[in-house]
Protein backbone atom coordinates (compact mmCIF):
# COMPACT_ATOMS: atom_id res chain seq x y z
CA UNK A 1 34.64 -24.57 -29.96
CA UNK A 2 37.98 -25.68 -30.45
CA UNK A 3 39.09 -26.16 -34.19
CA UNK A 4 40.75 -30.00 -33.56
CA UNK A 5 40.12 -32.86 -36.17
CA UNK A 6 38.46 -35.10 -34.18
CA UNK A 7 35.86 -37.53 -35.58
CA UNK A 8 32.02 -36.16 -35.69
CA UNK A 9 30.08 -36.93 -32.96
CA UNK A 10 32.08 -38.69 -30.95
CA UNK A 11 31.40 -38.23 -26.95
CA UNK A 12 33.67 -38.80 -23.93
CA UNK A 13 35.53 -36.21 -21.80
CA UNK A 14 35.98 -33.26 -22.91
CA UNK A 15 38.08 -31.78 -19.72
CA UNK A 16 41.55 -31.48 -20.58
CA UNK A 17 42.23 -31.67 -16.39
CA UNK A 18 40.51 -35.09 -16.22
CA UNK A 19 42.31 -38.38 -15.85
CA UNK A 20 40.71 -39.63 -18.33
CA UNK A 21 40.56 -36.87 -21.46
CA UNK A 22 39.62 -37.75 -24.60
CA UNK A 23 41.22 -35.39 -27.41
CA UNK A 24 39.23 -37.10 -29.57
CA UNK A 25 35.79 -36.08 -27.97
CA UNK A 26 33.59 -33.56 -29.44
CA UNK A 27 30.80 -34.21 -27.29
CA UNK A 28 31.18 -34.32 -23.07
CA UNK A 29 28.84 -37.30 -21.70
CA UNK A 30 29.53 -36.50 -18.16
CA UNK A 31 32.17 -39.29 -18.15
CA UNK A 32 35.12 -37.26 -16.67
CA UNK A 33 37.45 -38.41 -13.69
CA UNK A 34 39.62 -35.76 -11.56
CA UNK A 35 42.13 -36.60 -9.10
CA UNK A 36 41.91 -35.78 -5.37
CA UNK A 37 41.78 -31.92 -4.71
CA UNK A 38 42.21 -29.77 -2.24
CA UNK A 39 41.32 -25.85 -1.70
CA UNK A 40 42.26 -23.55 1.50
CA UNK A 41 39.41 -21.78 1.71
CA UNK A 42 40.35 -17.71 2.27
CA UNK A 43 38.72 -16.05 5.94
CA UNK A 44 37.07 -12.72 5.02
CA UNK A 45 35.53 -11.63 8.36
CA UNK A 46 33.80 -13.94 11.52
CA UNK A 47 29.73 -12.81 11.37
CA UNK A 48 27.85 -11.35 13.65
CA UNK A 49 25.22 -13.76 12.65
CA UNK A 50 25.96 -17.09 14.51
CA UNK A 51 23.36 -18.92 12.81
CA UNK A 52 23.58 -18.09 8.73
CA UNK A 53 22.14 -20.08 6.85
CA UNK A 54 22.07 -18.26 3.06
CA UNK A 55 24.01 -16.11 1.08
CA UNK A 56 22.83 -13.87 -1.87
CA UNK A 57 25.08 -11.42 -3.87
CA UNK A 58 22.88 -8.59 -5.21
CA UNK A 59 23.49 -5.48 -6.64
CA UNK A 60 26.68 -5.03 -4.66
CA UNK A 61 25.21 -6.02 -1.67
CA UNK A 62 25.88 -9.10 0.52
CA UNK A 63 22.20 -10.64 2.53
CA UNK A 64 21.66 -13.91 4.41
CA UNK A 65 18.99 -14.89 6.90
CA UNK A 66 18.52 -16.96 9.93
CA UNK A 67 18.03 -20.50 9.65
CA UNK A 68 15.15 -22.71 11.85
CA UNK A 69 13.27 -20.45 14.11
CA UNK A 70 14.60 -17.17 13.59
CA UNK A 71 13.18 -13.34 12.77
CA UNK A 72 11.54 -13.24 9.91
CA UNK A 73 13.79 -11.54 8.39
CA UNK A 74 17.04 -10.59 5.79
CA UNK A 75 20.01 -8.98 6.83
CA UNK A 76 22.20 -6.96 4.54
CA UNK A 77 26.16 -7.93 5.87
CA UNK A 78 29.69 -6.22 5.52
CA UNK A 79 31.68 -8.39 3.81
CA UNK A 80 34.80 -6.61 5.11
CA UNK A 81 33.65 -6.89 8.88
CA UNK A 82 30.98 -9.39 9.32
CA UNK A 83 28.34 -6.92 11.02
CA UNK A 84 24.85 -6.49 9.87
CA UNK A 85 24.37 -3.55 7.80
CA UNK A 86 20.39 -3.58 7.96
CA UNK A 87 17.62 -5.98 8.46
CA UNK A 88 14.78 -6.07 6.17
CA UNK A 89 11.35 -8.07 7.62
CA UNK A 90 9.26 -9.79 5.43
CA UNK A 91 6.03 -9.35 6.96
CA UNK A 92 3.70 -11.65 5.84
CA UNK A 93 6.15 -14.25 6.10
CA UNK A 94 7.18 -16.95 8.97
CA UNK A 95 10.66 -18.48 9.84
CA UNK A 96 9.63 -22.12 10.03
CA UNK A 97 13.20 -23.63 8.59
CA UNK A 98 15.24 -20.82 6.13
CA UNK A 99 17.85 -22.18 4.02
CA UNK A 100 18.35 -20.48 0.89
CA UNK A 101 18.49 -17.57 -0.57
CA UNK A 102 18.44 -17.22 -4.43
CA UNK A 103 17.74 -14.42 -7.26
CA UNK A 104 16.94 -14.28 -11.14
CA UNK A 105 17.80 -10.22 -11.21
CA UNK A 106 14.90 -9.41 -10.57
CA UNK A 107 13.07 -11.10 -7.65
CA UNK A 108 14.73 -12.55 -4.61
CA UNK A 109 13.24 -16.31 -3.23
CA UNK A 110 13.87 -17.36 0.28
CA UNK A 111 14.13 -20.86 0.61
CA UNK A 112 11.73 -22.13 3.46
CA UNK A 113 12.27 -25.80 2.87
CA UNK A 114 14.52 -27.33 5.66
CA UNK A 115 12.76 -30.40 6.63
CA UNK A 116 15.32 -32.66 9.11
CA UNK A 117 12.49 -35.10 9.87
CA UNK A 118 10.82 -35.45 6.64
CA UNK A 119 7.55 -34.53 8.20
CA UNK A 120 6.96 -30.94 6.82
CA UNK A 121 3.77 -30.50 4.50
CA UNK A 122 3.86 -26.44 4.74
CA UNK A 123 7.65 -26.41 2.14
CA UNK A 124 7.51 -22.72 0.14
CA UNK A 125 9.60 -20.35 -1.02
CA UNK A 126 9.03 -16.78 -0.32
CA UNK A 127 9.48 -14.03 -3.52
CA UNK A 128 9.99 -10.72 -2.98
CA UNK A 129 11.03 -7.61 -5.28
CA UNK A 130 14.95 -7.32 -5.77
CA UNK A 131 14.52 -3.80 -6.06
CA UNK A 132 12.63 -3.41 -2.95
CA UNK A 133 14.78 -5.32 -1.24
CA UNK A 134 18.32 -3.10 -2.37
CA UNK A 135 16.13 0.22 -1.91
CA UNK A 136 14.58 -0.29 1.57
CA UNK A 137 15.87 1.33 5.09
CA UNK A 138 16.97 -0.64 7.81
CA UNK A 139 13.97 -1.91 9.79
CA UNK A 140 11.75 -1.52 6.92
CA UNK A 141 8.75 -4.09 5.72
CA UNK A 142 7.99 -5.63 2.79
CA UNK A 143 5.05 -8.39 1.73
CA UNK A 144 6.07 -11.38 -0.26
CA UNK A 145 3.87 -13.49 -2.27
CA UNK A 146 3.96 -17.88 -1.64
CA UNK A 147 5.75 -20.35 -3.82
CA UNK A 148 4.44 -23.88 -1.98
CA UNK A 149 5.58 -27.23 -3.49
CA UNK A 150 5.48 -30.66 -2.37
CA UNK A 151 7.55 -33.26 -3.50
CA UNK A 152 5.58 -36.13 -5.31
CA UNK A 153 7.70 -38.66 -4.65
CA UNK A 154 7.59 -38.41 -0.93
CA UNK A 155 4.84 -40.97 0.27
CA UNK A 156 5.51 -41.52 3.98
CA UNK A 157 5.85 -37.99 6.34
CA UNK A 158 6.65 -39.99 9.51
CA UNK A 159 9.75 -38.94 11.74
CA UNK A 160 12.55 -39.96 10.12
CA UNK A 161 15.47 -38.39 12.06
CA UNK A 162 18.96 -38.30 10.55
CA UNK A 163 17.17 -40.61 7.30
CA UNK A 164 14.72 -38.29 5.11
CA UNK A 165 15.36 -37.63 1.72
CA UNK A 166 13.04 -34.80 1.92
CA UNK A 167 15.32 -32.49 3.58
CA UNK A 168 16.44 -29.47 1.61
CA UNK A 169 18.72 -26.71 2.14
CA UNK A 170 19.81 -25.16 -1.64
CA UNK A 171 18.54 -24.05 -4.94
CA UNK A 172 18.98 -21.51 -6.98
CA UNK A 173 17.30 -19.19 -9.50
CA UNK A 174 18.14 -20.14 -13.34
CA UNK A 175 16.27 -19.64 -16.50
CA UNK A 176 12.29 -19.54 -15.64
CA UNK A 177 12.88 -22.23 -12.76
CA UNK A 178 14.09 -22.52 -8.97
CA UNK A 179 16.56 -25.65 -9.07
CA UNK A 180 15.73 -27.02 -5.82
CA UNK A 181 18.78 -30.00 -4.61
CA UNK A 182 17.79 -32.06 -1.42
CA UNK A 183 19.93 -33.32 1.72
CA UNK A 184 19.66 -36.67 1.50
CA UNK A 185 20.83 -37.82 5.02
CA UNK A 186 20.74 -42.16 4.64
CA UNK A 187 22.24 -41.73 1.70
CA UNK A 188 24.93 -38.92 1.52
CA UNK A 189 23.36 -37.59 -1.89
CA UNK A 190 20.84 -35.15 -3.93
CA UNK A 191 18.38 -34.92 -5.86
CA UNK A 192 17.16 -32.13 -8.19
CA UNK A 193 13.93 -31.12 -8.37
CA UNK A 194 12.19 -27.96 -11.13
CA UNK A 195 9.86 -25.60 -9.47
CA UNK A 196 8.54 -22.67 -11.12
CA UNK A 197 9.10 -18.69 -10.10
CA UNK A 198 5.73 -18.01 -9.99
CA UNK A 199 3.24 -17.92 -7.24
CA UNK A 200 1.30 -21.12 -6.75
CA UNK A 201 1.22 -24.89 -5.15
CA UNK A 202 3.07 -27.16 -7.01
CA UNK A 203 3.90 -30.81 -6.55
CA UNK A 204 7.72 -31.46 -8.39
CA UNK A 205 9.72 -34.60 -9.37
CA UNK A 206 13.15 -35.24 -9.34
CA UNK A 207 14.99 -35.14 -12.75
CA UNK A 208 18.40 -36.11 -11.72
CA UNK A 209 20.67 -37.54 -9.26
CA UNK A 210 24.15 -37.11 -7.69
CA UNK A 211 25.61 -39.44 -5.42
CA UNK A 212 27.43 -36.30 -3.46
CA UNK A 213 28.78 -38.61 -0.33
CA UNK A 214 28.10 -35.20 1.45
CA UNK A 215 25.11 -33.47 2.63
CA UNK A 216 24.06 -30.44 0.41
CA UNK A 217 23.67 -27.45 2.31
CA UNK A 218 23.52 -24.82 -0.42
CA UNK A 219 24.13 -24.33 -4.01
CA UNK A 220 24.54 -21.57 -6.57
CA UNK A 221 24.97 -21.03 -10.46
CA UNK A 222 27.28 -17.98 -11.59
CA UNK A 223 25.84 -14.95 -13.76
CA UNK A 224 27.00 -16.57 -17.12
CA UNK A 225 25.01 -19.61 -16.43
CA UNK A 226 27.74 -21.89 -16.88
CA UNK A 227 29.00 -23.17 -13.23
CA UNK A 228 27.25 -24.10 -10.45
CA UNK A 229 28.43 -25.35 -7.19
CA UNK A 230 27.00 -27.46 -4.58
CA UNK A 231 28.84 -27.00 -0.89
CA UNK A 232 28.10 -29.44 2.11
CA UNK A 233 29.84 -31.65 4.42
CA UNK A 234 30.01 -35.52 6.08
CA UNK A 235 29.56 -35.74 9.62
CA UNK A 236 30.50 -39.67 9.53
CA UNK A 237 33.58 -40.05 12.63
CA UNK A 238 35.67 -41.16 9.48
CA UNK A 239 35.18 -38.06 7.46
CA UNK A 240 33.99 -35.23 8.78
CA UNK A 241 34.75 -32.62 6.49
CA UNK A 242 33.48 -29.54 3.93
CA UNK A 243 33.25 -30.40 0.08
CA UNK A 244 32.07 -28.20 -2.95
CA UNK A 245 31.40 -29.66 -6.15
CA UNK A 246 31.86 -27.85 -8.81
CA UNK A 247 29.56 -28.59 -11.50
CA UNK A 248 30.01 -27.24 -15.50
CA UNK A 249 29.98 -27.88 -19.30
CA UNK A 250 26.29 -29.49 -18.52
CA UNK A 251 23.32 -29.65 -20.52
CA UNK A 252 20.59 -26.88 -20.41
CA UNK A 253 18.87 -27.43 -16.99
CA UNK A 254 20.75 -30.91 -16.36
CA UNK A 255 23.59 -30.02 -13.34
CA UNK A 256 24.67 -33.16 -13.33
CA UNK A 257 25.14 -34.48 -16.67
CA UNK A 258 28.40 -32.62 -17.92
CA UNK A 259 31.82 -32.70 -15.35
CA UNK A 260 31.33 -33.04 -11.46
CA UNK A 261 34.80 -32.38 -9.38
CA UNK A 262 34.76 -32.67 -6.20
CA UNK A 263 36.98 -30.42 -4.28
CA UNK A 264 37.72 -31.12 -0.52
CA UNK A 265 37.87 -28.36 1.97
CA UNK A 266 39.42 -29.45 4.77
CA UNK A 267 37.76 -30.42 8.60
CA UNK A 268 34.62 -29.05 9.76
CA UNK A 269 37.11 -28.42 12.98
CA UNK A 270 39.21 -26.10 10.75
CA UNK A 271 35.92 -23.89 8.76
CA UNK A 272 33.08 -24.40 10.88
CA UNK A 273 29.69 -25.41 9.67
CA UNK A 274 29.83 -25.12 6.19
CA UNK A 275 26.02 -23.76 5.20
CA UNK A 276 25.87 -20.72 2.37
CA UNK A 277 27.60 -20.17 -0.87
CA UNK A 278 27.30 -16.91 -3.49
CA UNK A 279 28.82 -15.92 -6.36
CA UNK A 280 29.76 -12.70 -7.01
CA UNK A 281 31.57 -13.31 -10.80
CA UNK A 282 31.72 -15.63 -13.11
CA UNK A 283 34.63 -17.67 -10.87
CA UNK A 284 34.48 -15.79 -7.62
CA UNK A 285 32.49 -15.16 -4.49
CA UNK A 286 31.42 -16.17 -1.05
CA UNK A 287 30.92 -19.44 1.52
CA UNK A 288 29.60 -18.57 4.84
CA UNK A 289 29.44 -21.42 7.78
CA UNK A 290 27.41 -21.18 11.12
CA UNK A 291 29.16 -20.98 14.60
CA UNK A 292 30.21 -24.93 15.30
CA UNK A 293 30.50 -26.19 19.15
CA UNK A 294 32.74 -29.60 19.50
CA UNK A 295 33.35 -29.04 23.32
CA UNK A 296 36.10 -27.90 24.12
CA UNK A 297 36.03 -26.53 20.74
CA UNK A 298 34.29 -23.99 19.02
CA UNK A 299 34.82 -22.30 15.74
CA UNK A 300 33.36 -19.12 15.11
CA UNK A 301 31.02 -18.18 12.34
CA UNK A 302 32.79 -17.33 9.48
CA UNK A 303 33.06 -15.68 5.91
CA UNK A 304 34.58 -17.19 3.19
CA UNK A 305 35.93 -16.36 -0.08
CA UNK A 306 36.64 -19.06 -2.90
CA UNK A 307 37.93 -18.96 -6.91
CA UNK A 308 37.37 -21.76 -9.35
CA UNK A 309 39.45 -20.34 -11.96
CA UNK A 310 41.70 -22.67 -11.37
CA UNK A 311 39.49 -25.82 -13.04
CA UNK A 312 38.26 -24.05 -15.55
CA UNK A 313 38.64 -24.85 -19.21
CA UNK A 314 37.09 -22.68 -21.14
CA UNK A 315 39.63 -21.57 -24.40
CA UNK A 316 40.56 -18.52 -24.94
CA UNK A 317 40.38 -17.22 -28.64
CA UNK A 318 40.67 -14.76 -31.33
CA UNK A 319 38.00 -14.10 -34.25
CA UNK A 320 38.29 -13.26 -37.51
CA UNK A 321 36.74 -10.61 -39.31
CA UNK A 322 33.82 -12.61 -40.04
CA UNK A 323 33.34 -14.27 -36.83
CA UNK A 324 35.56 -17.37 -37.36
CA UNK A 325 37.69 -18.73 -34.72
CA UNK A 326 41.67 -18.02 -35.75
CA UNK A 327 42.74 -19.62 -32.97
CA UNK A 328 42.16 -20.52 -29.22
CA UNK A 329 44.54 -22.32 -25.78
CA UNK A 330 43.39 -23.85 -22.95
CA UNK A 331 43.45 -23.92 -19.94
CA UNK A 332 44.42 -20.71 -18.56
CA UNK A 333 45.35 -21.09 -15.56
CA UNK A 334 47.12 -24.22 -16.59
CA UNK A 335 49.00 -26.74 -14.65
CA UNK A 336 50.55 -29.69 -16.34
CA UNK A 337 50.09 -29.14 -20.44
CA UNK A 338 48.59 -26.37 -22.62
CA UNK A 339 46.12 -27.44 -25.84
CA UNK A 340 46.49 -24.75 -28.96
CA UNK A 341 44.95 -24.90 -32.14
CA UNK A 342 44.55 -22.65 -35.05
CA UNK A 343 42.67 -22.30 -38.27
CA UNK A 344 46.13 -21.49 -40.42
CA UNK A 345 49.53 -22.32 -39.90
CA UNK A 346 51.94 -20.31 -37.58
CA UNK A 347 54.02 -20.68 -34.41
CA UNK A 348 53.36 -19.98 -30.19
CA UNK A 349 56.43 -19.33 -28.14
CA UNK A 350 56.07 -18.93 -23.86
CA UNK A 351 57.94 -16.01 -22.56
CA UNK A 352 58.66 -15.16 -18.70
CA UNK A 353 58.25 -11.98 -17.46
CA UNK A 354 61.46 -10.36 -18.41
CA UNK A 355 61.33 -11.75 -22.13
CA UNK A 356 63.28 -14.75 -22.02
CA UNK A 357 61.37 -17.77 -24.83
CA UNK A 358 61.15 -20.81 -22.45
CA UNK A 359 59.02 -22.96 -24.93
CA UNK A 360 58.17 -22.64 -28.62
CA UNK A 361 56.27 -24.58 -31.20
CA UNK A 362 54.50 -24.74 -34.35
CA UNK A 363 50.83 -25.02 -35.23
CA UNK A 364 49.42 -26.55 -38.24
CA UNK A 365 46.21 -25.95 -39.42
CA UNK A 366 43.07 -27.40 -37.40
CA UNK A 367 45.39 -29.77 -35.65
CA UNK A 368 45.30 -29.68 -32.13
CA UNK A 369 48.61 -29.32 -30.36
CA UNK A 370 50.04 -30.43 -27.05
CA UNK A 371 52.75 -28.88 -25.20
CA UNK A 372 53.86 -30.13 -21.66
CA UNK A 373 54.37 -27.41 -19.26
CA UNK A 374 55.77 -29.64 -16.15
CA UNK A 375 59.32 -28.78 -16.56
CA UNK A 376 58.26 -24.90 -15.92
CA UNK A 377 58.10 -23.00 -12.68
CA UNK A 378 55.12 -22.02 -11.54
CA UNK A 379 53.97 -18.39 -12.22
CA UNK A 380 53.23 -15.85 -14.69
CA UNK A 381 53.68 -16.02 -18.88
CA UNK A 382 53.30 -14.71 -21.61
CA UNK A 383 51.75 -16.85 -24.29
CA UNK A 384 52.89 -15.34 -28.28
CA UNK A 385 50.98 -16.74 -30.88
CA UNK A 386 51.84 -15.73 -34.48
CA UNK A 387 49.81 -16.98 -37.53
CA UNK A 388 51.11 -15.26 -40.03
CA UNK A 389 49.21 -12.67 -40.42
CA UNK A 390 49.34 -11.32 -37.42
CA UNK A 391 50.69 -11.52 -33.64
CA UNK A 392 48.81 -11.77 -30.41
CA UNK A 393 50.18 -12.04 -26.37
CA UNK A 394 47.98 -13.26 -23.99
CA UNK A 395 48.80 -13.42 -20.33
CA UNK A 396 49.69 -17.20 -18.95
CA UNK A 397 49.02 -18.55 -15.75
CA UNK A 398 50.98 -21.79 -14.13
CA UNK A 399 49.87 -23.00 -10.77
């Protein structure tokens, strides 16, 4: 935590890249604002697999599956080249609609849960060994055991093309839980819904909201536990492009209650069908989309990489000898203005890469300090801090 005086208690932003920041905050109520953003997403290979549907990074290895009527079955992929590595059948196991793919280090879940109409009574999720599953030969079989939920809100199961709220197409594996997040197509939003890891039939309630204004067609959390992202798209004639939300500082097992940006990724035209997401560290990893046909266009599948570095927050510090927090900065990367504070007095100077001081200032005990970067070119510094005692150079970022 950053050493600021700020009163006790208080709540409001706590995102120093919100509109609306509050220095003052100590506690984050979910209140924050961001400005428009957009993000180039980064081709790694086109897939062999036209019809991907789920990504899963485990140990070192890259797996997806077929969506709605395909092999029962998971195929390990070359991130480099987009081919299929080796297929793994689960053999007690049917493809009725595969979305997902999630893990919690030691089991893997397939996500059978895609429900376009609404009319499914048959949702599960399928777990299977992680170990068996990174150990086995290509062809080989393994049995699964049967997650099957309902959701006990859901009172009607008549056709309801293009207007469910019962369609699903992401989760992910955190804590003792699957977080399951729905496609809600009349209303461009999601809902989250608990269900447990272990084998059973279970009937789950929604314990949040998100008005997305996007369909959610996968989700992940990172290995720290701290991000998760939602990806999807609109298909309205107005809109008609990929989003990812990226979703952090939130309370245990509540997504949506700490800060929700919104990051644009440009037309469906441009990316294709925008349908898997993985991460593979704590800021990095993979979005796959499905082979899109707009005659007389058609984009291929595709592989994806992404970063959210860039709108993260979290300080960077130095402890004392007895755990205490000397001093911390934030962000890093930064873009407009740089927030320093430190337990005893001292100074910060900003050098460029051949030495030069471009910025200096001083810092006075747990007082938070401000210092506007917009009059810098963008690129790589070196951030000095001295407080008396000692000196310490940390590498900047500016984008």
């Amino acid at each position: 935590m950053l050493m600021c005086m700020r009163l006790q208690g208080q709540t409001g932003c706590t995102d120093p890249q919100a509109g609306n920041y509050d220095p003052q905050a100590v506690q984050n109520d979910g209140s924050c604002t961001y400005p428009f953003t957009q993000y180039q997403l980064s081709t790694e290979a086109r897939l062999a697999l036209k019809e991907n549907s789920g990504l899963l990074w485990a140990g070192e290895q890259l797996w997806t599956q077929l969506d709605s009527g395909g092999p029962n079955e998971l195929y390990q992929i070359n991130p480099e080249t987009g081919a299929v590595v080796k297929r793994v059948v689960i053999a007690n196991a049917e493809n009725v609609d595969w979305e997902d793919l999630a893990s919690d280090g030691e089991y893997v879940y397939v996500g059978d849960f895609g429900n376009n109409q609404g009319t499914r009574t048959d949702l599960a999720v399928y777990k299977l060994s992680m170990a068996g599953l990174l150990a086995a030969a290509d062809g080989d079989s393994l049995q699964a055991d049967l997650i099957a939920f309902s959701y006990k809100d859901q009172n009607s199961f008549e056709p309801q093309q293009g207007q469910t709220a019962y369609d699903c197409e992401a989760f992910f594996a955190h804590g003792d839980s699957l977080h399951v997040f729905t496609k809600n197509w009349a209303q461009n939003a999601t809902s989250h819904y608990v269900l447990p890891t272990q084998p059973g039939v279970y009937e789950i309630e929604a314990v949040e909201q998100l008005q997305t204004g996007m369909l959610v067609t996968a989700a992940d959390i990172n290995p720290a536990g701290k991000e998760a992202v939602l990806i999807g798209y609109n298909l309205s004639f107005t809109d008609f492009n990929a989003y990812m939300w990226v979703l952090s500082d939130f309370q245990p097992g509540r997504f949506f209650s700490g800060n929700k940006r919104k990051i644009s990724l440009g037309s469906l035209l441009s990316n294709g069908q925008i349908e898997a997401v993985a991460y593979k560290t704590k800021d990095e990893g993979y979005i796959s989309a499905e082979e899109l046909s707009q005659p007389p266009i058609t984009i291929p599948a595709s592989l994806y990489t992404f970063s959210t570095a860039a709108w993260q927050s979290e300080p960077t510090s130095i402890a004392g000898p007895h755990g205490n927090e000397l001093f911390a900065f934030y962000p890093n990367p930064a873009t407009d203005v740089l927030y320093l504070t430190a337990r005893r007095a001292g100074r910060y100077e900003l050098l460029n890469l051949i030495g030069q001081q471009v910025l200096q200032g001083n810092l006075l005990p747990d007082v938070q300090q401000r210092q506007d970067l917009r009059q810098l070119r963008r690129g790589v510094y070196l951030l000095r801090i001295q407080d008396g005692h000692a000196s310490h150079t940390f590498r900047l970022i500016l984008k």
